[in-house]
C-alpha atoms as a PDB file:
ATOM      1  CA  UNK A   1     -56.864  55.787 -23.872  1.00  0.00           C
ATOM      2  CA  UNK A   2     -60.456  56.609 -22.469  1.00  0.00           C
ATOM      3  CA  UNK A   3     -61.803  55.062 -24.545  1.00  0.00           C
ATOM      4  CA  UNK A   4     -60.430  52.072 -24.426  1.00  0.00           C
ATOM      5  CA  UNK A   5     -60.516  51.360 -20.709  1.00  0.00           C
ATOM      6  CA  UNK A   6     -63.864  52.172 -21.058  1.00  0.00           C
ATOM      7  CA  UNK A   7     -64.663  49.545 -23.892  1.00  0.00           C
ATOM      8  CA  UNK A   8     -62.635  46.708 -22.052  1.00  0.00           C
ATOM      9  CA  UNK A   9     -64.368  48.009 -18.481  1.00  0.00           C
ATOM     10  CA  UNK A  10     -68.238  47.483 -19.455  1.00  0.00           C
ATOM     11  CA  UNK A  11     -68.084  45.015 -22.576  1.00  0.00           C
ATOM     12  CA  UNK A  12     -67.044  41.422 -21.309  1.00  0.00           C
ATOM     13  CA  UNK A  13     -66.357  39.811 -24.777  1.00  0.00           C
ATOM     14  CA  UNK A  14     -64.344  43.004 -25.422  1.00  0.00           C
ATOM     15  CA  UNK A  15     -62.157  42.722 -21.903  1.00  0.00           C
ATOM     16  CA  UNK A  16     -61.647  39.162 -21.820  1.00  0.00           C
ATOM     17  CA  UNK A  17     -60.076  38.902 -25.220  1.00  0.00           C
ATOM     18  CA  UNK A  18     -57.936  41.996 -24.298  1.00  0.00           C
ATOM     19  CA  UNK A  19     -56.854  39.948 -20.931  1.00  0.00           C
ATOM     20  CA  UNK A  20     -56.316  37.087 -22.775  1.00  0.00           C
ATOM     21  CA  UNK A  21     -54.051  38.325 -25.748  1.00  0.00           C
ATOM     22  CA  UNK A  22     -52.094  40.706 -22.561  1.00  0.00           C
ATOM     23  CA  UNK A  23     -51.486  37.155 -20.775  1.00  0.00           C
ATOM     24  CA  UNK A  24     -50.421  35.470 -23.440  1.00  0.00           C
ATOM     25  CA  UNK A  25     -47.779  38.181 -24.190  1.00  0.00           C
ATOM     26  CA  UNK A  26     -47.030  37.904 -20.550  1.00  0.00           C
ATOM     27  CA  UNK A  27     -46.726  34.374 -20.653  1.00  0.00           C
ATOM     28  CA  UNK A  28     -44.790  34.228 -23.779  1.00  0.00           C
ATOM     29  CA  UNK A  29     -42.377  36.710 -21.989  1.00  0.00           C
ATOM     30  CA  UNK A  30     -42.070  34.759 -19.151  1.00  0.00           C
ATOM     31  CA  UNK A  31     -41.598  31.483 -21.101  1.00  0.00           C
ATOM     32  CA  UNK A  32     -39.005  33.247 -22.724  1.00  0.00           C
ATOM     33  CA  UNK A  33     -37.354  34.291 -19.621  1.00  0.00           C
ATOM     34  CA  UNK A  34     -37.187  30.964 -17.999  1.00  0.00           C
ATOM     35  CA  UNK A  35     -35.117  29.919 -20.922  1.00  0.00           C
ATOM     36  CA  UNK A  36     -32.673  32.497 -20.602  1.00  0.00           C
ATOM     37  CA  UNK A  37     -32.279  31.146 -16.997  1.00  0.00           C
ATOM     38  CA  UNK A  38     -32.675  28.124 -17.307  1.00  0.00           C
ATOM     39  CA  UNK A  39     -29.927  28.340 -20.270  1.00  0.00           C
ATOM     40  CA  UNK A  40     -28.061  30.491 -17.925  1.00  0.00           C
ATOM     41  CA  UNK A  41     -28.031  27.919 -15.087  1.00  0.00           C
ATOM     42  CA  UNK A  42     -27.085  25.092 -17.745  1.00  0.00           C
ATOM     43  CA  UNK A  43     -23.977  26.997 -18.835  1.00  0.00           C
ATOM     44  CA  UNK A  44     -22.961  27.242 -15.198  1.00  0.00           C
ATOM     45  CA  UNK A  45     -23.886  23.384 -14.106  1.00  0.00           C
ATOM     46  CA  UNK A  46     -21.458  22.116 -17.676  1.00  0.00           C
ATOM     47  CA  UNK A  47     -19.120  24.336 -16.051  1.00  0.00           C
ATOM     48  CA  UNK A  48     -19.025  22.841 -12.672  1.00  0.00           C
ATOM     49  CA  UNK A  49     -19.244  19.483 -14.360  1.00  0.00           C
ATOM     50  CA  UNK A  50     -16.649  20.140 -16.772  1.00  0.00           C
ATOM     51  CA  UNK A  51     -14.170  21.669 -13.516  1.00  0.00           C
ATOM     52  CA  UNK A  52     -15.482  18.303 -11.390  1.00  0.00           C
ATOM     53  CA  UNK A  53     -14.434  16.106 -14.248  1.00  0.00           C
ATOM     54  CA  UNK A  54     -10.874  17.302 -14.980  1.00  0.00           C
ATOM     55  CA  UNK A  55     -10.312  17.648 -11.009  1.00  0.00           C
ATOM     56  CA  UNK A  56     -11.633  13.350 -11.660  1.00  0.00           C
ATOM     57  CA  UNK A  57      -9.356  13.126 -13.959  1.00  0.00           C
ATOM     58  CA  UNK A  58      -6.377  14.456 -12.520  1.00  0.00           C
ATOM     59  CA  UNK A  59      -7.118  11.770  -9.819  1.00  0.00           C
ATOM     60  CA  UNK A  60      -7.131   9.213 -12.110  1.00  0.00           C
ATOM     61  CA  UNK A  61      -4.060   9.515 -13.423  1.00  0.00           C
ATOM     62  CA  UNK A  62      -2.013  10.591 -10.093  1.00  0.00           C
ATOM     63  CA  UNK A  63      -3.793   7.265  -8.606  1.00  0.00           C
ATOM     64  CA  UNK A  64      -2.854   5.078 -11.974  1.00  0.00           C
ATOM     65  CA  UNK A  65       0.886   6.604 -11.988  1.00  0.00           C
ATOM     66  CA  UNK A  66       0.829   5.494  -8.416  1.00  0.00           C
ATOM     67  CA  UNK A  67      -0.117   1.917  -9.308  1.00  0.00           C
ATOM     68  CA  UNK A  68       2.566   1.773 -11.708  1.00  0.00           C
ATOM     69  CA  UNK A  69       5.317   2.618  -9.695  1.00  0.00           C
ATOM     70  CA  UNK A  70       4.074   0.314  -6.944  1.00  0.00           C
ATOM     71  CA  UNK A  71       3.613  -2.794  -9.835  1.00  0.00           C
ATOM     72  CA  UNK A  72       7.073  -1.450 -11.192  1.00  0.00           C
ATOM     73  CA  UNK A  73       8.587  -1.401  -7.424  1.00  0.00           C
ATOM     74  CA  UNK A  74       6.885  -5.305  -6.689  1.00  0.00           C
ATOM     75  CA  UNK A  75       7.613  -6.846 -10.086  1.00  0.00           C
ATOM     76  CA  UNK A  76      11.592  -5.172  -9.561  1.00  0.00           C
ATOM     77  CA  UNK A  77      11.747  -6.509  -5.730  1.00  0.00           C
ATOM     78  CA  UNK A  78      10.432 -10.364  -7.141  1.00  0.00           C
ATOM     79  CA  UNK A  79      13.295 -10.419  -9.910  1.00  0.00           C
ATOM     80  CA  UNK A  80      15.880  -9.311  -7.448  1.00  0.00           C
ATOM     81  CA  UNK A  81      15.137 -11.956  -4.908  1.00  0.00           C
ATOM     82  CA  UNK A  82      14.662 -14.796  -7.822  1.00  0.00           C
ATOM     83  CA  UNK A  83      18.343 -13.466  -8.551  1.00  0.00           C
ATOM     84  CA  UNK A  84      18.936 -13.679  -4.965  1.00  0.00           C
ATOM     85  CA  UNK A  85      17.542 -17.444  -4.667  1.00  0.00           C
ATOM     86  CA  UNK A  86      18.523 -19.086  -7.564  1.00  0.00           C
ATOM     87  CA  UNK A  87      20.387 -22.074  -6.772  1.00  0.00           C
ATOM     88  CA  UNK A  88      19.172 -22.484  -3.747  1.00  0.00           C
ATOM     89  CA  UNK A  89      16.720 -25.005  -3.029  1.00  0.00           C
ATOM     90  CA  UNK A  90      12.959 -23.386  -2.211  1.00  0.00           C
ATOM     91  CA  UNK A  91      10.050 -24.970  -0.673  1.00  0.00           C
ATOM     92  CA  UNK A  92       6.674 -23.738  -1.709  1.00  0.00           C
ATOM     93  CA  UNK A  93       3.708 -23.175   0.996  1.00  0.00           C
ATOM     94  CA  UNK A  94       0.764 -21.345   1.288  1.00  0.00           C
ATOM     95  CA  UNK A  95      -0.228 -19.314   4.450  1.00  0.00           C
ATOM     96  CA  UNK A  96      -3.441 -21.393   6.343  1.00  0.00           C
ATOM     97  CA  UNK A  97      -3.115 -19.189   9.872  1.00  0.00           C
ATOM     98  CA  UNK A  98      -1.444 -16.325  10.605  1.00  0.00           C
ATOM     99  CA  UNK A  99      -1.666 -12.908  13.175  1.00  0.00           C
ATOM    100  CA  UNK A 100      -0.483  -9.610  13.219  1.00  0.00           C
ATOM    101  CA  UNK A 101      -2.186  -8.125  16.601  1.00  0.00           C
ATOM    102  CA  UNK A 102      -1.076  -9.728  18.928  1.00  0.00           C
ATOM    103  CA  UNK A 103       2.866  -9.182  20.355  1.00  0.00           C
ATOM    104  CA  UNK A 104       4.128 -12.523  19.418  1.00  0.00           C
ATOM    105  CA  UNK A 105       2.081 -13.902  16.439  1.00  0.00           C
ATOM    106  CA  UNK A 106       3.205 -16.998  14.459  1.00  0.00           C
ATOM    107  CA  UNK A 107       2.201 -18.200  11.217  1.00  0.00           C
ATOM    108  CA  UNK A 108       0.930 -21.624   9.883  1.00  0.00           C
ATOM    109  CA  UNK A 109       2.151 -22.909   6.660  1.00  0.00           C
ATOM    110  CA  UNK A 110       1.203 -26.322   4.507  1.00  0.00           C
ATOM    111  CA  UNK A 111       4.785 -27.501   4.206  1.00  0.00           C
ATOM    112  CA  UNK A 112       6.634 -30.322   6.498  1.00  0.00           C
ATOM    113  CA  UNK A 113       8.848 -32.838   7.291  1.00  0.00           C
ATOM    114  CA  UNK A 114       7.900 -34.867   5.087  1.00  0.00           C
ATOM    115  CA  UNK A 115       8.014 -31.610   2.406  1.00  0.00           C
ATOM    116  CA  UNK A 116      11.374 -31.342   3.417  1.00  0.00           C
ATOM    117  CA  UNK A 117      11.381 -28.472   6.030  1.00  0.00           C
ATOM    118  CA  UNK A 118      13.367 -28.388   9.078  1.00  0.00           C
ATOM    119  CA  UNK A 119      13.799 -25.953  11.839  1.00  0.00           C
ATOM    120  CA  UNK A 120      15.653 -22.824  11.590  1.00  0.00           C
ATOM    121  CA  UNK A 121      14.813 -22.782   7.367  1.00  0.00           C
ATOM    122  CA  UNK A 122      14.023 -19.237   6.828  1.00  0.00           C
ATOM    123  CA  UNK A 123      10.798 -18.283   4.639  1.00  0.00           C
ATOM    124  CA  UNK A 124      10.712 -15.472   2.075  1.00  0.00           C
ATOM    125  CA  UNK A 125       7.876 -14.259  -0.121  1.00  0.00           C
ATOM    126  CA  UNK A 126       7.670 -12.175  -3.727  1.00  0.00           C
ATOM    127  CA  UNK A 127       8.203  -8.605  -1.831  1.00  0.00           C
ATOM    128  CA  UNK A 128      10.884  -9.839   0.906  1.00  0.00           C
ATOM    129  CA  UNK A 129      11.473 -12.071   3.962  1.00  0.00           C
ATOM    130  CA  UNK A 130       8.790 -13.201   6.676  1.00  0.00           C
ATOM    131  CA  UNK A 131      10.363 -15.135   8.994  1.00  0.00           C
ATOM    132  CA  UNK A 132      12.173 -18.933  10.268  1.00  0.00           C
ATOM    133  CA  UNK A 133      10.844 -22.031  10.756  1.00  0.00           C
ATOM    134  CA  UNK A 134      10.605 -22.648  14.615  1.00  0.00           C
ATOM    135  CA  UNK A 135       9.008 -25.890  14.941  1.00  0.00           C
ATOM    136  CA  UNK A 136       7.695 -28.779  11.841  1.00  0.00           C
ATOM    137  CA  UNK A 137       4.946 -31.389  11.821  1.00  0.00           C
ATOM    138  CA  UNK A 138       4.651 -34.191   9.041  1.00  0.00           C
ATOM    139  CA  UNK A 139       2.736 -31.800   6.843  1.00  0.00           C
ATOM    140  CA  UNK A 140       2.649 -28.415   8.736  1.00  0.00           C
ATOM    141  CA  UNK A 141       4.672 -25.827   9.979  1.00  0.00           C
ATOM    142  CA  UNK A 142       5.206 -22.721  12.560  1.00  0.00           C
ATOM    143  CA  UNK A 143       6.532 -20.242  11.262  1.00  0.00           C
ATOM    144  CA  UNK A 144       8.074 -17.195  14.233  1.00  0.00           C
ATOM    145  CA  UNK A 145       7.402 -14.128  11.466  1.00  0.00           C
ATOM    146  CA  UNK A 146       9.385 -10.854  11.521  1.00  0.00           C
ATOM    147  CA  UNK A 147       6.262  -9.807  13.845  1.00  0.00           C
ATOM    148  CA  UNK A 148       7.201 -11.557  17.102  1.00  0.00           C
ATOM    149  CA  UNK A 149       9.175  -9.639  19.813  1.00  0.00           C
ATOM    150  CA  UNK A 150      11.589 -13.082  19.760  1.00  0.00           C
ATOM    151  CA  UNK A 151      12.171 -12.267  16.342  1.00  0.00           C
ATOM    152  CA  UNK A 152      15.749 -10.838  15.479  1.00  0.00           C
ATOM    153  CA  UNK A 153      17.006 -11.075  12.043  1.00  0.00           C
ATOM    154  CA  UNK A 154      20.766  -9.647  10.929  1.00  0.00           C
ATOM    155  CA  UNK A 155      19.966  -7.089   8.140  1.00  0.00           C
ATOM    156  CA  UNK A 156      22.423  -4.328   6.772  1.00  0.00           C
ATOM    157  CA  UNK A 157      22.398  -0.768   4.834  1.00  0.00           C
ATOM    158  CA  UNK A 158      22.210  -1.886   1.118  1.00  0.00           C
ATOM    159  CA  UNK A 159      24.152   1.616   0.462  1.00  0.00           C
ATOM    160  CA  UNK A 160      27.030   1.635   2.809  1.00  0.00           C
ATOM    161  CA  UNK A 161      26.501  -2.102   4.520  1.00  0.00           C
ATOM    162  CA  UNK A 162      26.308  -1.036   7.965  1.00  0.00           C
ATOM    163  CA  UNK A 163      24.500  -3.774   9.875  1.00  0.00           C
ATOM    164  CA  UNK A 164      22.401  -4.412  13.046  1.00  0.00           C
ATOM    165  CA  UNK A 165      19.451  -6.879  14.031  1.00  0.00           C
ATOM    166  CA  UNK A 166      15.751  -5.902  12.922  1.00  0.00           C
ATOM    167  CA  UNK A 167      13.205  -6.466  15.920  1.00  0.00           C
ATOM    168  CA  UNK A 168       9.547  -6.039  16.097  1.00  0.00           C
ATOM    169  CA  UNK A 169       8.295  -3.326  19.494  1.00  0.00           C
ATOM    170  CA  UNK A 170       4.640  -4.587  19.018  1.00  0.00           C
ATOM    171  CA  UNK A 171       1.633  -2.303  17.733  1.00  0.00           C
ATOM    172  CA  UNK A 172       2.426  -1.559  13.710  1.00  0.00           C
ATOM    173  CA  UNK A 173       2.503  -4.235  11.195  1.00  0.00           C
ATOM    174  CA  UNK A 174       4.769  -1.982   8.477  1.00  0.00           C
ATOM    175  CA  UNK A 175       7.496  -1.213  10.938  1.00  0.00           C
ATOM    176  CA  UNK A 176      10.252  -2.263  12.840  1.00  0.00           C
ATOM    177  CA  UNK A 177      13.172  -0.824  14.039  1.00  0.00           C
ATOM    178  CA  UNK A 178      17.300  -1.431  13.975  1.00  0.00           C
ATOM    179  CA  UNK A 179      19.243  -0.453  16.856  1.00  0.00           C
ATOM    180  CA  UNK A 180      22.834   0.083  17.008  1.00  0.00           C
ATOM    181  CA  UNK A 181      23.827   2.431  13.796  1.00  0.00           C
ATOM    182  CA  UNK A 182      27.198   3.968  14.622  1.00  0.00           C
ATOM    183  CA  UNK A 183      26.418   7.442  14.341  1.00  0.00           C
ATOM    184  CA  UNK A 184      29.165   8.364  11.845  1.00  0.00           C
ATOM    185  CA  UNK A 185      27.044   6.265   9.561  1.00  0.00           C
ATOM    186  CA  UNK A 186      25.463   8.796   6.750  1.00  0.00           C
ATOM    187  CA  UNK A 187      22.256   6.636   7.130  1.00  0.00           C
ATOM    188  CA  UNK A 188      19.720   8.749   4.919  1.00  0.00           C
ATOM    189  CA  UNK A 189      15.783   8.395   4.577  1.00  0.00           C
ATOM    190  CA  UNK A 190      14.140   5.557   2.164  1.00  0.00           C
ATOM    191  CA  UNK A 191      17.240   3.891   1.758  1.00  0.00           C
ATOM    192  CA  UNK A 192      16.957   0.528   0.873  1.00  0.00           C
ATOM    193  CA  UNK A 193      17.558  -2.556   4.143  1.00  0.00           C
ATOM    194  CA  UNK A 194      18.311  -5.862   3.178  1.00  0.00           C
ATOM    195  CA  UNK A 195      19.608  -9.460   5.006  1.00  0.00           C
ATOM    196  CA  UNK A 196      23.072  -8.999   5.576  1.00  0.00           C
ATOM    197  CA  UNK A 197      24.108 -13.154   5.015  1.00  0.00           C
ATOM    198  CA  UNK A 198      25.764 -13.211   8.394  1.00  0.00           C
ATOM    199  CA  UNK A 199      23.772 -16.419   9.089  1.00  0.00           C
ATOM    200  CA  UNK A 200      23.016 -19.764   8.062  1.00  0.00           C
ATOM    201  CA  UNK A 201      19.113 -18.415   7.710  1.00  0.00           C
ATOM    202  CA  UNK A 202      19.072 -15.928   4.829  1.00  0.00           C
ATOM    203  CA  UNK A 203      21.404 -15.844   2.310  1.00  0.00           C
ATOM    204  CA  UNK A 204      22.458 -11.603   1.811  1.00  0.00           C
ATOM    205  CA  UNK A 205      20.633  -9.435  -0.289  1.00  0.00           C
ATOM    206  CA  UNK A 206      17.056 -10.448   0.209  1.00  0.00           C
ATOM    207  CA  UNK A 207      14.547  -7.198   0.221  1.00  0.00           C
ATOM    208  CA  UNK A 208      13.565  -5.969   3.626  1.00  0.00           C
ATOM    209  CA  UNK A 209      11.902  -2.457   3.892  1.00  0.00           C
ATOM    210  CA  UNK A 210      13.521   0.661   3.740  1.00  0.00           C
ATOM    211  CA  UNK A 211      14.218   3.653   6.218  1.00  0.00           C
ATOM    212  CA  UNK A 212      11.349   5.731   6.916  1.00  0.00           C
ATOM    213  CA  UNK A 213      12.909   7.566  10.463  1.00  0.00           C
ATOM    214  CA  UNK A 214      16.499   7.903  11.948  1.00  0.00           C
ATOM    215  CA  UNK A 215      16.123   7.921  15.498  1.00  0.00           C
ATOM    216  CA  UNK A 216      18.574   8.609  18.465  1.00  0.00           C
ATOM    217  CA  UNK A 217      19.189   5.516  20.979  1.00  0.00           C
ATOM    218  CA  UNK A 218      18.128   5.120  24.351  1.00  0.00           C
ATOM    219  CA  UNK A 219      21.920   6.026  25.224  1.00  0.00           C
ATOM    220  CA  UNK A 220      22.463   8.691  22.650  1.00  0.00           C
ATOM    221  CA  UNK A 221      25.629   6.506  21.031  1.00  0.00           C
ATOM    222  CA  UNK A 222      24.204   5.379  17.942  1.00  0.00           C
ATOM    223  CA  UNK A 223      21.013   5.350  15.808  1.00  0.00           C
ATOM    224  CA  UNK A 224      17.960   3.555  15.732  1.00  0.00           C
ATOM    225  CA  UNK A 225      16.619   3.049  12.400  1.00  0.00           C
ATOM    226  CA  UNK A 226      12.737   2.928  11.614  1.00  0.00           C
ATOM    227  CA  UNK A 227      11.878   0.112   8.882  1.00  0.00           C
ATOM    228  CA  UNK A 228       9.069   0.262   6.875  1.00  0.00           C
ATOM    229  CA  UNK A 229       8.676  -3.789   6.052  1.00  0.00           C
ATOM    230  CA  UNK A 230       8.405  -4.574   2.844  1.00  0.00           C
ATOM    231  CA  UNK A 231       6.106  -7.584   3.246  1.00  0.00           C
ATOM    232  CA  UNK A 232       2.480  -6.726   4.271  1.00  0.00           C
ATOM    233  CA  UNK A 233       1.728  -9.563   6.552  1.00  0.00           C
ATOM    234  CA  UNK A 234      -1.808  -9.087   6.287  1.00  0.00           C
ATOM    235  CA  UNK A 235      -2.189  -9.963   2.975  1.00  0.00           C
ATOM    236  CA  UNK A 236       0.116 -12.998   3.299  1.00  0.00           C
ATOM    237  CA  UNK A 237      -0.729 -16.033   0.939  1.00  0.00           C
ATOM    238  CA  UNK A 238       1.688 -17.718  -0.262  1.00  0.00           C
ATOM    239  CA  UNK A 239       5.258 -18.423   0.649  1.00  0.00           C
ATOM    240  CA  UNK A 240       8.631 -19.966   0.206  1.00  0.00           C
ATOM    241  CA  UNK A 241      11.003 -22.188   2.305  1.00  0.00           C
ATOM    242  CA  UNK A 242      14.172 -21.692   1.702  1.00  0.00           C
ATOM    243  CA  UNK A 243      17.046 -24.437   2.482  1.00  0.00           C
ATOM    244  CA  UNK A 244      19.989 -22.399   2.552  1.00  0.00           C
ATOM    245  CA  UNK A 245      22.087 -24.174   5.552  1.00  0.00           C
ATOM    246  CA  UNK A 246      22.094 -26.851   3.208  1.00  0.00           C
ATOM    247  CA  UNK A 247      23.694 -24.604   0.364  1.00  0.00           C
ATOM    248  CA  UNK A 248      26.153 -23.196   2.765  1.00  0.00           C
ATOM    249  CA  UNK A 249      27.387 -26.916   4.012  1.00  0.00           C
ATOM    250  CA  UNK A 250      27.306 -27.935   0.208  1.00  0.00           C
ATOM    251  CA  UNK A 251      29.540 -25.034  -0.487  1.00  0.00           C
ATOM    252  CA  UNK A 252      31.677 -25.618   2.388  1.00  0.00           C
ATOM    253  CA  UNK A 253      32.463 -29.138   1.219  1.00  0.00           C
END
């Protein structure tokens, strides 16, 4: 062992092949290492990845059985109130103004006199009812939507037909509320709300929300009933008249 420091110590040529070789070993080792880690490191990243997709995944599908239920729920609510409306004459408009911020919006609608709309005609669209005709032009309309405080529209329990008047307190969009429940009325969460026909506006039957809260009254006597609408009114576009006063008289006669 002498020896041999003493050859790589005072011959250069000798040493700096020895160093050489010993580094290359070294690096080789080291080269070698890396790749363990770096393989190493690689089987924990596809891990991660592979836990990241499925958690994607799962996403996906909770989001796309979502979509399906709500397509199922709109495309169900359209064929009800088609079954709802058929016979009765319908005017068809597109929105051109509308609000929902302030506390007594209207809306503006394409249709007239000379279309054939009149005061007091109530307007529906595919997920429910939006409001009555308050005042006509030649070939545009106001419209006082469910989202006006002057707004009061007779709906009922689809489930056990109690009935009261829907009225807008301002703020939310979604919601408005139904006072008056008798309190021995099994109202229960989610259930659906619907026109009750107890006017010459709406015909009964047509969608509109369903109960998200049962609240007590002011007077503790009876319930007040929190409706989430089923017509977003801030993605209103198009619209129908509908003439049923005219149905009723036609009936009548």
């Amino acid at each position: 062992m002498t020896s041999l420091v003493l050859l790589l110590r005072f011959n250069a040529y000798q040493g700096s092949v020895w160093f050489t070789q010993a580094n290359a070993v070294v690096g080789r080792v080291l080269e070698q290492q890396n790749r363990i880690i770096a393989y190493t490191q690689l089987r924990e990243v596809n891990r991660e990845l592979t836990e990241t997709n499925i958690d994607l995944q799962n996403e996906v599908d909770v989001l796309r059985h979502r979509l399906q239920i709500l397509e199922h729920d709109s495309s169900q609510t359209e064929r009800e109130l088609s079954a709802r409306l058929a016979g009765i004459r319908r005017i068809p408009a597109q929105v051109i103004n509308n609000s929902i911020r302030d506390r007594d919006n209207y809306i503006t609608i394409n249709r007239g006199s000379a279309d054939g709309v009149r005061t007091e005609m109530g307007v529906v669209c595919g997920t429910g009812i939006v409001g009555i005709v308050c005042e006509t032009g030649r070939h545009f309309s106001i419209v006082l939507p469910v989202l006006n405080s002057n707004s009061s529209v007779s709906c009922r329990l689809k489930r056990t037909e109690y009935f009261g008047y829907l009225k807008w307190e301002g703020g939310n969009p979604l919601r408005a509320f139904i006072d008056d429940i008798p309190r021995h009325a099994k109202v229960q969460k989610g259930e659906m709300v619907e026109t009750s026909g107890y006017s010459s506006v709406f015909p009964a039957g047509i969608f509109v929300g369903r109960v998200k809260r049962v609240l007590n009254s002011e007077d503790g006597l009876s319930y007040k009933l929190e409706i989430g609408l089923s017509t977003d009114f801030a993605r209103l576009r198009e619209v129908s008249v509908i003439d049923w006063a005219s149905e009723n008289n036609s009936a009548e006669e």
